[in-house]
Structure formats: C-alpha cells, structure tokens
Protein backbone atom coordinates (compact mmCIF):
# COMPACT_ATOMS: atom_id res chain seq x y z
CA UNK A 1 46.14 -167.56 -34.65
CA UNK A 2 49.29 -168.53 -32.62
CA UNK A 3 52.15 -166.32 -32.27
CA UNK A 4 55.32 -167.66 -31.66
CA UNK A 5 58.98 -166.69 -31.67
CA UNK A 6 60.01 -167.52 -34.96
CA UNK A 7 63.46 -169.22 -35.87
CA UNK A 8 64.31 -171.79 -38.60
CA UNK A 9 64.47 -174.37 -35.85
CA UNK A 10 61.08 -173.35 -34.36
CA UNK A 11 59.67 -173.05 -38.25
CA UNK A 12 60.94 -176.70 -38.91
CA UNK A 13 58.96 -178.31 -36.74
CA UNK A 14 55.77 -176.48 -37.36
CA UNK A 15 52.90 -178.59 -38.59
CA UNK A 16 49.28 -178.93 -39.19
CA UNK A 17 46.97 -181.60 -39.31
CA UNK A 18 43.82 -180.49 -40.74
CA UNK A 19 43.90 -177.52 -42.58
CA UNK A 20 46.24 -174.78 -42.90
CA UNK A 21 47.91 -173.24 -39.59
CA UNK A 22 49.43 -169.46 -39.38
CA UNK A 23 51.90 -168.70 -37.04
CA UNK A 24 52.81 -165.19 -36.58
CA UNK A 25 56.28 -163.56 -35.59
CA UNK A 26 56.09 -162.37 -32.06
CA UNK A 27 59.11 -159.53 -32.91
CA UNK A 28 58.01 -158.34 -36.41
CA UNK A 29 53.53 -157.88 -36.11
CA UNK A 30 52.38 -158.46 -39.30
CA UNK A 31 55.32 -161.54 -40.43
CA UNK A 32 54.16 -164.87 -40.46
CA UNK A 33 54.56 -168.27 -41.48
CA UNK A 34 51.94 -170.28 -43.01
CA UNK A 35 52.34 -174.35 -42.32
CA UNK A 36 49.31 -176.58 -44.92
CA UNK A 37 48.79 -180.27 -43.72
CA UNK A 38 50.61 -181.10 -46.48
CA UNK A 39 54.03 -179.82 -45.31
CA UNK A 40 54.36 -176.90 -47.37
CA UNK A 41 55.48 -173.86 -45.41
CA UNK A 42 55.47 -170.28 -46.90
CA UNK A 43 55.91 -167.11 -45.24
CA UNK A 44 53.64 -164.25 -45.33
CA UNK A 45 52.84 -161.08 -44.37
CA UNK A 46 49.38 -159.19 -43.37
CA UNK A 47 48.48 -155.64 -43.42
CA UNK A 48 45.72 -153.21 -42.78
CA UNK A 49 45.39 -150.38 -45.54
CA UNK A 50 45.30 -147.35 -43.98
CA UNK A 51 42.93 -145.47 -46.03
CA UNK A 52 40.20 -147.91 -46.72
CA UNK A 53 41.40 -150.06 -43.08
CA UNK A 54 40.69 -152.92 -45.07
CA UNK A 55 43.09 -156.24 -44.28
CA UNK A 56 45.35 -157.61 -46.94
CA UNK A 57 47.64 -160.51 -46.39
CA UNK A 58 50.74 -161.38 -49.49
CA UNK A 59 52.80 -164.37 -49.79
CA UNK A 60 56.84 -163.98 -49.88
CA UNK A 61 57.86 -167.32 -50.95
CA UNK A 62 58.46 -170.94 -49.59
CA UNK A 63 60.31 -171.57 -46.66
CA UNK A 64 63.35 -173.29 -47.94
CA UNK A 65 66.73 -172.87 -49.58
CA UNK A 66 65.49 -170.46 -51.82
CA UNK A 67 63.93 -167.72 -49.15
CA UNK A 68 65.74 -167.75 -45.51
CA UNK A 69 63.78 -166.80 -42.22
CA UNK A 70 66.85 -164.10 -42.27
CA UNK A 71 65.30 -163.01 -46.44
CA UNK A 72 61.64 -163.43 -45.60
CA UNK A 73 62.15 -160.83 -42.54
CA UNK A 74 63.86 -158.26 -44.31
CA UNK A 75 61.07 -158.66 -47.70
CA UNK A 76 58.22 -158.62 -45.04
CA UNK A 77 59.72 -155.41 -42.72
CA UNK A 78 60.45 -153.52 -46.24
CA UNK A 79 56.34 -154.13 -47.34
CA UNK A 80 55.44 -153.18 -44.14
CA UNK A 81 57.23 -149.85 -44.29
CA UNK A 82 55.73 -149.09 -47.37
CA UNK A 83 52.44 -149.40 -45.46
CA UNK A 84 53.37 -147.20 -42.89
CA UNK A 85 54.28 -144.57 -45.82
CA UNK A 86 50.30 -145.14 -47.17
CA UNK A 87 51.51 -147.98 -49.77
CA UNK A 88 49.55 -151.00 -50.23
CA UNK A 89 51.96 -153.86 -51.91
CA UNK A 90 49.20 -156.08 -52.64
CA UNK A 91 47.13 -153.42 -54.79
CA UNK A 92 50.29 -152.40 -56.42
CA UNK A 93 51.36 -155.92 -57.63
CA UNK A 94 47.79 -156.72 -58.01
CA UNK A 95 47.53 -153.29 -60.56
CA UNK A 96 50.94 -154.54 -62.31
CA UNK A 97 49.52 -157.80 -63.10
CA UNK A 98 46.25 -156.58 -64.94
CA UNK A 99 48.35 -153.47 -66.40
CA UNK A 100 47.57 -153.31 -70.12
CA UNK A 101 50.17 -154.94 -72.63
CA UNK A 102 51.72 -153.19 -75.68
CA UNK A 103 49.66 -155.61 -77.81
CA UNK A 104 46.64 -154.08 -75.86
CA UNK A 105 47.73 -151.04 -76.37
CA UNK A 106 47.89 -151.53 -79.84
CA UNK A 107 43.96 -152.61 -80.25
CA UNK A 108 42.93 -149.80 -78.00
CA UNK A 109 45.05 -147.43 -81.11
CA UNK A 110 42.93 -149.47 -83.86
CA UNK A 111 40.04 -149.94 -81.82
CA UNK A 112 39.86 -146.15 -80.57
CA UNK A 113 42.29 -143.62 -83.07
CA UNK A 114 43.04 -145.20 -86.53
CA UNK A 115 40.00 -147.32 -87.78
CA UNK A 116 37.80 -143.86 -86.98
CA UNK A 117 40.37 -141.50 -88.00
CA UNK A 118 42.48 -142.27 -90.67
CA UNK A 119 42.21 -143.43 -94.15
CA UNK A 120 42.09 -147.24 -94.36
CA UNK A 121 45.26 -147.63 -96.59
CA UNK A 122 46.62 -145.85 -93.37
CA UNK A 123 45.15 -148.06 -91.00
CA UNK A 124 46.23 -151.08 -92.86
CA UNK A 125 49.78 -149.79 -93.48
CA UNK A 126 49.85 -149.54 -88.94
CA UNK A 127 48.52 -153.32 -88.91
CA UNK A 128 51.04 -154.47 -91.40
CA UNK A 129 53.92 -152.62 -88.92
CA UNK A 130 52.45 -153.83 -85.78
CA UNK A 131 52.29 -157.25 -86.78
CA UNK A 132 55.89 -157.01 -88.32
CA UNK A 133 58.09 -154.95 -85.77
CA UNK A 134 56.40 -154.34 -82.78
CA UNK A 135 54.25 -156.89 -81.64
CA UNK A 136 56.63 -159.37 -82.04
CA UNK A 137 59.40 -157.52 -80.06
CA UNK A 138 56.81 -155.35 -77.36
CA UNK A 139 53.82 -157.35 -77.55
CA UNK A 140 54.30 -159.15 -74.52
CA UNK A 141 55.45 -155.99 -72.27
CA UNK A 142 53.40 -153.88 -69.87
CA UNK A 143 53.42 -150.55 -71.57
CA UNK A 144 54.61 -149.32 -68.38
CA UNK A 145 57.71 -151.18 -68.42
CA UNK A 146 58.91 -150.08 -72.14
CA UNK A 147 62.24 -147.89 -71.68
CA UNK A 148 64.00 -145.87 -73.85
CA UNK A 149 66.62 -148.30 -74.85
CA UNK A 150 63.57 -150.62 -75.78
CA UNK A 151 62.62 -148.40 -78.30
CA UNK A 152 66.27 -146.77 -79.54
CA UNK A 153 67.08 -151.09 -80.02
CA UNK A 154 63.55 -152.16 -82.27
CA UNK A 155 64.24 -148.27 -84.28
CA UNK A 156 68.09 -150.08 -85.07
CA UNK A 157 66.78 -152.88 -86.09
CA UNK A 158 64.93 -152.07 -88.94
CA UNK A 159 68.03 -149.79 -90.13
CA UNK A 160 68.14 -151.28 -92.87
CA UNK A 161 64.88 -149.74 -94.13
CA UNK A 162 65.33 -146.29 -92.77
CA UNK A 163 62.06 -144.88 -94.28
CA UNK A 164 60.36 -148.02 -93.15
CA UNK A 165 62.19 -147.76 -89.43
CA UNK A 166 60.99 -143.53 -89.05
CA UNK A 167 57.65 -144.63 -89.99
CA UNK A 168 57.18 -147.51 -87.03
CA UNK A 169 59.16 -144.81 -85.02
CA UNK A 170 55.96 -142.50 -85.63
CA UNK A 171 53.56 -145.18 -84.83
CA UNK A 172 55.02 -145.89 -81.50
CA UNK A 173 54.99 -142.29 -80.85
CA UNK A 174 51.28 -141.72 -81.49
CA UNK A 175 50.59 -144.80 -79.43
CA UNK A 176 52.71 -144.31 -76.38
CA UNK A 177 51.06 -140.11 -76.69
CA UNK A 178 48.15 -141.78 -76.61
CA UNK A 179 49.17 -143.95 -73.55
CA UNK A 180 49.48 -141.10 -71.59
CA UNK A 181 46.09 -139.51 -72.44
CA UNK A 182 44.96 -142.96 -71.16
CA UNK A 183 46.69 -142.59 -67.56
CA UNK A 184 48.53 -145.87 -68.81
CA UNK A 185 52.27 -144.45 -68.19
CA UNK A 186 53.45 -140.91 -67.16
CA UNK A 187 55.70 -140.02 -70.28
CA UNK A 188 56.75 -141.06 -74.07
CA UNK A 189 59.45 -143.46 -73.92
CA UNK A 190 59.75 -142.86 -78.23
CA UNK A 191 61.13 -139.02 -76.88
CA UNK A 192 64.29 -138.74 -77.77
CA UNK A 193 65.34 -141.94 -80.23
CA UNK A 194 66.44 -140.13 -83.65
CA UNK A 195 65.12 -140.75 -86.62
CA UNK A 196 67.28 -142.02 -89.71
CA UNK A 197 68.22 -139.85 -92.69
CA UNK A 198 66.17 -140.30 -95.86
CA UNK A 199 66.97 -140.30 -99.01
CA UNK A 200 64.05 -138.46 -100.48
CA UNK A 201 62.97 -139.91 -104.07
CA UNK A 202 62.93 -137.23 -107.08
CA UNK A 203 61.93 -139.55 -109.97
CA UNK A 204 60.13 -138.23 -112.86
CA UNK A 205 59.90 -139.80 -116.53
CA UNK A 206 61.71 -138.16 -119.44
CA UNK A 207 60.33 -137.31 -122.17
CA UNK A 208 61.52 -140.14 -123.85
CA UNK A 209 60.42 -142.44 -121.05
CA UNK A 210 56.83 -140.71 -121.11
CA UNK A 211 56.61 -141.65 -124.55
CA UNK A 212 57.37 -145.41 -124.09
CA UNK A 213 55.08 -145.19 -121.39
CA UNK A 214 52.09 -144.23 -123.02
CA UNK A 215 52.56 -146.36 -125.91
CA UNK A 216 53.34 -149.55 -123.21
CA UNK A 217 49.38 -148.25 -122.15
CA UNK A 218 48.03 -147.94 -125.28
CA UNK A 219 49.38 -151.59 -125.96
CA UNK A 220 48.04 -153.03 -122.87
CA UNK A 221 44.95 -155.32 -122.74
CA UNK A 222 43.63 -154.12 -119.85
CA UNK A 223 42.40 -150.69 -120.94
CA UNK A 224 40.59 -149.54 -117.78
CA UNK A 225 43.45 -149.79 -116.02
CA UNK A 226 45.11 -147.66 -118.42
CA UNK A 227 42.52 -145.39 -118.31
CA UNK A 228 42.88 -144.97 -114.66
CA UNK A 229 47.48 -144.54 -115.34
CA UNK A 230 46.44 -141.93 -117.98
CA UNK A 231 43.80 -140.21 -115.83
CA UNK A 232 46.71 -139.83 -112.48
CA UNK A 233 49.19 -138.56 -115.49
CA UNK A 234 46.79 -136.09 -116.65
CA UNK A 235 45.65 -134.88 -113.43
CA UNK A 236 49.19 -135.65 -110.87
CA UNK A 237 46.34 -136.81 -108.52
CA UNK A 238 47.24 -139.64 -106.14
CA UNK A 239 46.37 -143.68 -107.28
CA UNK A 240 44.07 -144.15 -104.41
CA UNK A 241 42.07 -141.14 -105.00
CA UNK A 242 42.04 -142.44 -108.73
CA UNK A 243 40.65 -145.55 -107.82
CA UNK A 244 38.47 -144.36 -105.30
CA UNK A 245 36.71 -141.86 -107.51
CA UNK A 246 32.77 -142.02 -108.41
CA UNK A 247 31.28 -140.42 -111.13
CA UNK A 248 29.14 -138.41 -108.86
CA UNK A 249 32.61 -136.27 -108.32
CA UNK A 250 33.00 -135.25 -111.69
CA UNK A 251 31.08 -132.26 -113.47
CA UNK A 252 32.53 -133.03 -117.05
CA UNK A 253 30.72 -130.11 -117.99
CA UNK A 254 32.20 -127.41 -116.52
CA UNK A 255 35.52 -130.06 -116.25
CA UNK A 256 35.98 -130.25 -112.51
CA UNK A 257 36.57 -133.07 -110.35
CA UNK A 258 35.83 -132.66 -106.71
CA UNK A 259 37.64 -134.81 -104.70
CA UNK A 260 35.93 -136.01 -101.13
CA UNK A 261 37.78 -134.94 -97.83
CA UNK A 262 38.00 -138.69 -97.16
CA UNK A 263 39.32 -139.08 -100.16
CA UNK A 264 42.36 -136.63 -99.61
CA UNK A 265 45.19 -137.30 -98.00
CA UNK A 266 44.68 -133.61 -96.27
CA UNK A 267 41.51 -134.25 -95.36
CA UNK A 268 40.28 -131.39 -97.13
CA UNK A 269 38.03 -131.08 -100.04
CA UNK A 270 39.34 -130.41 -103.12
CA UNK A 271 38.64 -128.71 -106.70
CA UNK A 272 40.54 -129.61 -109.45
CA UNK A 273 40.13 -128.14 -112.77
CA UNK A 274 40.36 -131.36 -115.72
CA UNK A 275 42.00 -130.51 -119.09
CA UNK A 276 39.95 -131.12 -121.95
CA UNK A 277 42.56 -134.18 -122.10
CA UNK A 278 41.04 -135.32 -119.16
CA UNK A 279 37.44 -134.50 -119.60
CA UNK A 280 37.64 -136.05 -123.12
CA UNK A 281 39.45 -139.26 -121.56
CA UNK A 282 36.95 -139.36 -118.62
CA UNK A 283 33.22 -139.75 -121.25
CA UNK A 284 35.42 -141.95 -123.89
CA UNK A 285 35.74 -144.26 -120.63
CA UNK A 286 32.26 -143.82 -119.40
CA UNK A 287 30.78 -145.06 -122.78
CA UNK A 288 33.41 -148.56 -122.38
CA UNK A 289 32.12 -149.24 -119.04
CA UNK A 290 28.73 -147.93 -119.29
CA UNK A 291 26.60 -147.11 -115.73
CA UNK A 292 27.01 -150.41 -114.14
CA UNK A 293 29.15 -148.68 -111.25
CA UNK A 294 29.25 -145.70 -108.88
CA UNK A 295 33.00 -145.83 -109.66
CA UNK A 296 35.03 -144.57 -112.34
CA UNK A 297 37.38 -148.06 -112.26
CA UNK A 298 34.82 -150.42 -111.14
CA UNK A 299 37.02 -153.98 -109.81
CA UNK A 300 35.44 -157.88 -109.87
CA UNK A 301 32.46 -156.97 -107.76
CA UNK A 302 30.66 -153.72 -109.50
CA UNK A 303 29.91 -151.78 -106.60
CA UNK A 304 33.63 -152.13 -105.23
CA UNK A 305 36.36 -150.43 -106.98
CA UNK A 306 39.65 -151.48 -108.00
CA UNK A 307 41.86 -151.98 -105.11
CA UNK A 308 45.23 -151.64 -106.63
CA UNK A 309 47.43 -151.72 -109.88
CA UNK A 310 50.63 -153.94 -108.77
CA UNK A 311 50.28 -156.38 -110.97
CA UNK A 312 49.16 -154.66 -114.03
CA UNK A 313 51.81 -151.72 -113.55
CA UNK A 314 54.64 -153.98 -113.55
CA UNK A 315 53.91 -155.48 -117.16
CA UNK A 316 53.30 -152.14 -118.02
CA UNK A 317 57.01 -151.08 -116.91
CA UNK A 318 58.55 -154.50 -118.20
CA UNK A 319 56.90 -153.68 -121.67
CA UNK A 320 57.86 -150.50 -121.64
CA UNK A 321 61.30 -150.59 -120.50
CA UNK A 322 61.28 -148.65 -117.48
CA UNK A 323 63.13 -149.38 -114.38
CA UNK A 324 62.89 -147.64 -110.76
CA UNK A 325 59.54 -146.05 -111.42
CA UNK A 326 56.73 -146.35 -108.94
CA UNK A 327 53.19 -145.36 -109.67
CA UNK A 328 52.91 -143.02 -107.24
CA UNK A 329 56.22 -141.35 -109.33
CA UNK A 330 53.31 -139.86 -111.72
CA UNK A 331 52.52 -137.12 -109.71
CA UNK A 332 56.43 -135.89 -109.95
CA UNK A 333 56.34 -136.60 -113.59
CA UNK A 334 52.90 -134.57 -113.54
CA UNK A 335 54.51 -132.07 -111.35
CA UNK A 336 58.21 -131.66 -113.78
CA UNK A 337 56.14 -131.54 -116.64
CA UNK A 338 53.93 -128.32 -115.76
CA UNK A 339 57.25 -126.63 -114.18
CA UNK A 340 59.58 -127.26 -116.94
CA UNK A 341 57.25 -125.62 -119.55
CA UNK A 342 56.94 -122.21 -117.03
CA UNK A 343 53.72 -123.05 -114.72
CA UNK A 344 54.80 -121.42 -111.29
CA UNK A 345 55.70 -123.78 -108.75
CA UNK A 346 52.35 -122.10 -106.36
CA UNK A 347 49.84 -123.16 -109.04
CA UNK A 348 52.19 -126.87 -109.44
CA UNK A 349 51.22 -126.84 -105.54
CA UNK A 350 48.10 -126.17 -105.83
CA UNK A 351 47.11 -128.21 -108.60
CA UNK A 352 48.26 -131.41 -106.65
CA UNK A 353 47.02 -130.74 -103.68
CA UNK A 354 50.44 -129.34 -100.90
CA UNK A 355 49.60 -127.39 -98.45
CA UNK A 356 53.25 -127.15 -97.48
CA UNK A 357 55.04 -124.95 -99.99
CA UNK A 358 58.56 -126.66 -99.22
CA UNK A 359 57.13 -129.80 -100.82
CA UNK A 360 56.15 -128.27 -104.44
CA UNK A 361 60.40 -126.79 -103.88
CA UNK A 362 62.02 -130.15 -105.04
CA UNK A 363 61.09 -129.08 -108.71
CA UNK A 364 62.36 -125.54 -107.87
CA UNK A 365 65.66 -126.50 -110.49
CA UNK A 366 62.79 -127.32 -113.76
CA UNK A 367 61.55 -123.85 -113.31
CA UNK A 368 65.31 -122.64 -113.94
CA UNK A 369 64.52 -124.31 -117.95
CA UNK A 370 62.28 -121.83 -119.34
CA UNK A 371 64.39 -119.01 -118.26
CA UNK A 372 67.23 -120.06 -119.30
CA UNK A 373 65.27 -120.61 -122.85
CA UNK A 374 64.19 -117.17 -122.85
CA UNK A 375 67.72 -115.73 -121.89
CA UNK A 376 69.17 -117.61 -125.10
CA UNK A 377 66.61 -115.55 -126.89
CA UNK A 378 68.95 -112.34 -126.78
CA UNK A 379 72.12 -114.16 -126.93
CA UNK A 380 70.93 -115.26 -130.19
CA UNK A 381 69.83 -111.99 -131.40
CA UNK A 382 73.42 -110.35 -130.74
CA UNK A 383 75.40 -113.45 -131.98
C-alpha cells in the first residue's frame, strides 16, 4: 500500500494498470483513495474496531464533482472520530440496511400476535387495513425511521372515516408496542396522535319497524337465514357467534346455549338462558335441516357454516322498508326491547354479554318508560 500526500492534483494523476491500487493519505491515517485500472477513483476510509480489533474499510463516494478531496476529508475524519468514541460506521450502516421494514413488521404482527390471538374476523379486518392505509403509505420504511408526523399525517388522511381512521390508529399502536418488545425501535411513535370523535350509533327498530321486519323474514325464501335474524333478535347475541354456533352448544332441554370462549368477543365463556321462543325456534329449525351439520346455519359446504348475511339482509331491509339498520343493530333492538318493558339495565348487560357497565348505559333513557307508566298510574287515580 503506498502512502502519499494527497491533493486533487496528486489524485488526478493516480493510476493503475492491473488491478486496483490504494493510496493512503499521509496527514489523515486511515483516508484513502482507491484508483481501478479502469479509471474510476473513489475515496475510502479503513478502520480497526476497537472491541473485536477487527479491520473494516467503507467507501465515501467517487472522486469527482460530486465529492471534493476538501468533502471526502472532512466525511472520512468525522467516521473516524466516531471510531475513536467505540462506533463502528460500517456495522451501523450495514444494521440500517437489513433493519426490518414496516411491511415486515406487519407479517411478524400476523405471523406472531393476531393469527394466534385474535378472532379471525379480527385478523382479517387488520389485513384489510394494512393493505389499505398502511402498507401503501409505511410499507417501504424502516420501522426505525417512522416519526410522529408520519403517523399524525396517514391518521388525517383517513378523516373522513373517523371510526375507520381510530381503528388503523389502534393497529399501528399494537404494532409499533410490539416493535419495541422486539428491540426493533426504542419508543411508540403512535404516542401522542389523537384520536377523532365518534359519533356512537344508538339504532334500534320501533315497534312498528320490528313488525315489518319480521314479516319481511317470514316472506323471505331463504328461511335458514331467517332463522339465524330471528335467533340474534331473540337472543341480542352477536351475528358471528350466530353463525358460528354448533348444536353441540345448545342444551334445548334445560334451554341454554353455551357460547365457546373463541366464540366471544370477551373471550370468556358464556351461559345464556333461551326463551321458550328461542328453544321452540331452535328444534322447528333442526327438523328443516336435519343432522347433516355440526352447525346450526350450515353454508354450501356442510361442514362449514355460513360466512355472512350481506346479501340476504339487504333484500330483507329493501322488502321491508327499512333504512340505516345494520345487522349487528339487533342486539340494541334486543337490548331497548328488554329495558323499555322494566328488565334492569345489569341483567340487559348481562344477558348480552358487557363486561363494562358504561356500555349497557346508552339505553339508560328506555328504563325512564316504565316509570313514567307507573307514575301515570296515580295521576289517573286522583284525576
């Protein structure tokens, strides 16, 4: 290895015939240039690790009008320091390169949280957000890089769906927590970034609109789905516990239905008492269907139950009339029903599975109709 004095006119006639040459810098150890037979001249710099001693050597950047001698010395002297100080450049930009992505960050959160922990509507309601708002946008980023800002801009851009924005809000924070567990980055960029306001939804069916309901499902061709409407009115359960049933959680005799923990969205099991209603709806639709499935709303395949009602609940709404009802709405009809005719809104709770009191209080008002039915009782006694 030659070492020279090195100046841009010293540099530009540098050459090699062969192979590659290095001349190093005989004012700054460790700064060199690096000439190949082909002309090409790039400085470099080489280092010894001082905690493992072993050598490392990094390329600045061609010698030309993009990187001076003047640039090359000062990027060279300012990796060297950092050497000095116990750094080694090349394992840092080396560690940068191979740092995981936010789109590997987000198949480590399939691959290692949701697929084994949550329930698969769950998991396919993250896919459906990664794929839509954050992989496109974050994909391509180190997960280290992500700032703040990065995540307060993707939150404002979905503003126009504020439910849908909080919820890919919540998704980034359980990935970016779990990011940390991971020793991928040191804190949770999502910290911080407010949610929007909601407008919670309160809609229940009348009891007009209950009637034209029922008769819109007594109409309908498709009678097991009907059956499987009628059984979530009856009961306020959730459709996907509905559809997920199997007979083998029902004891029609004593009129129970225990629901799976994987079935719930609490993850708790759960017994619910069925109404004779129920019970009488439940063996009326086990003789139409007979024992050719484990499930109560068997789909195509037998074995595999239905996997959901979109299209069959929409002609059921156009025939019946009803506008800005979703299915899931049946528990709050379920729910207004039993509080409006006196039930107490801890039983209403119980009955559809809160474990959060504060959510059974948004039919709080309904309870206020009984009362007020049995305080007209006097007034009508003295008038």
């Amino acid at each position: 290895m030659s070492k020279i004095k090195l100046t841009k006119n010293s540099i530009d006639t540098l050459t090699a015939d062969l192979a590659e040459k290095l001349f190093w810098d005989d004012a700054l150890p460790g700064f060199g240039v690096r000439v190949k037979p082909s002309g090409v001249k790039s400085y470099v710099v080489q280092y010894r690790n001082r905690q493992t001693g072993r050598s490392r050597r990094k390329t600045l950047g061609k010698h030309g009008p993009h990187m001076s001698l003047h640039q090359a010395r000062e990027l060279a002297n300012g990796y060297l320091s950092d050497v000095v100080r116990g750094g080694d450049p090349v394992a840092e930009a080396k560690a940068v390169r191979s740092s995981p992505t936010v789109h590997e960050l987000a198949e480590q959160y399939l691959e290692l949280h949701a697929i084994p922990k949550k329930r698969p509507k769950s998991v396919a309601n993250d896919k459906t957000m990664l794929s839509r708002f954050i992989l496109p946008t974050l994909g391509t980023h180190k997960v280290f890089e992500i700032e703040h800002r990065d995540i307060q801009a993707l939150h404002n851009s979905v503003k126009s769906t504020p439910y849908q924005a909080n919820r890919v809000l919540s998704l980034l924070s359980k990935m970016f927590e779990l990011s940390i567990k991971w020793n991928w980055r040191r804190d949770n960029p999502v910290k911080g970034v407010e949610k929007f306001h909601e407008e919670k939804r309160y809609r229940w069916l009348s009891d007009n609109e209950l009637k034209k309901l029922t008769t819109a499902l007594d109409s309908h061709p498709n009678q097991i789905s009907a059956n499987a409407i009628r059984l979530q009115l009856l009961t306020g359960s959730r459709i996907g516990e509905v559809l997920t049933a199997k007979w083998t959680d029902f004891d029609l005799e004593r009129c129970v239905w225990v629901k799976p923990s994987h079935h719930t969205k609490q993850k708790r099991t759960e017994h619910l008492p069925l109404s004779g209603a129920a019970t009488e709806l439940l063996v009326a639709h086990r003789d139409t269907i007979g024992s050719q499935s484990d499930f109560l709303f068997p789909g195509k395949h037998p074995q595999k139950p239905i996997v959901d009602l979109k299209r069959f609940w929409r002609s059921v709404l156009s025939s019946a009339g009803i506008e800005d009802y979703r299915i899931h709405d049946n528990r709050h009809t379920h729910a207004s029903q039993l509080v409006s005719s006196g039930m107490s809104l801890a039983i209403v709770g119980r009955l559809l599975g809160h474990t959060n009191p504060m959510t059974t209080q948004r039919y709080a008002h309904l309870a206020d109709d009984p009362l007020r039915e049995a305080a007209e009782i006097m007034a009508k006694k003295m008038s």
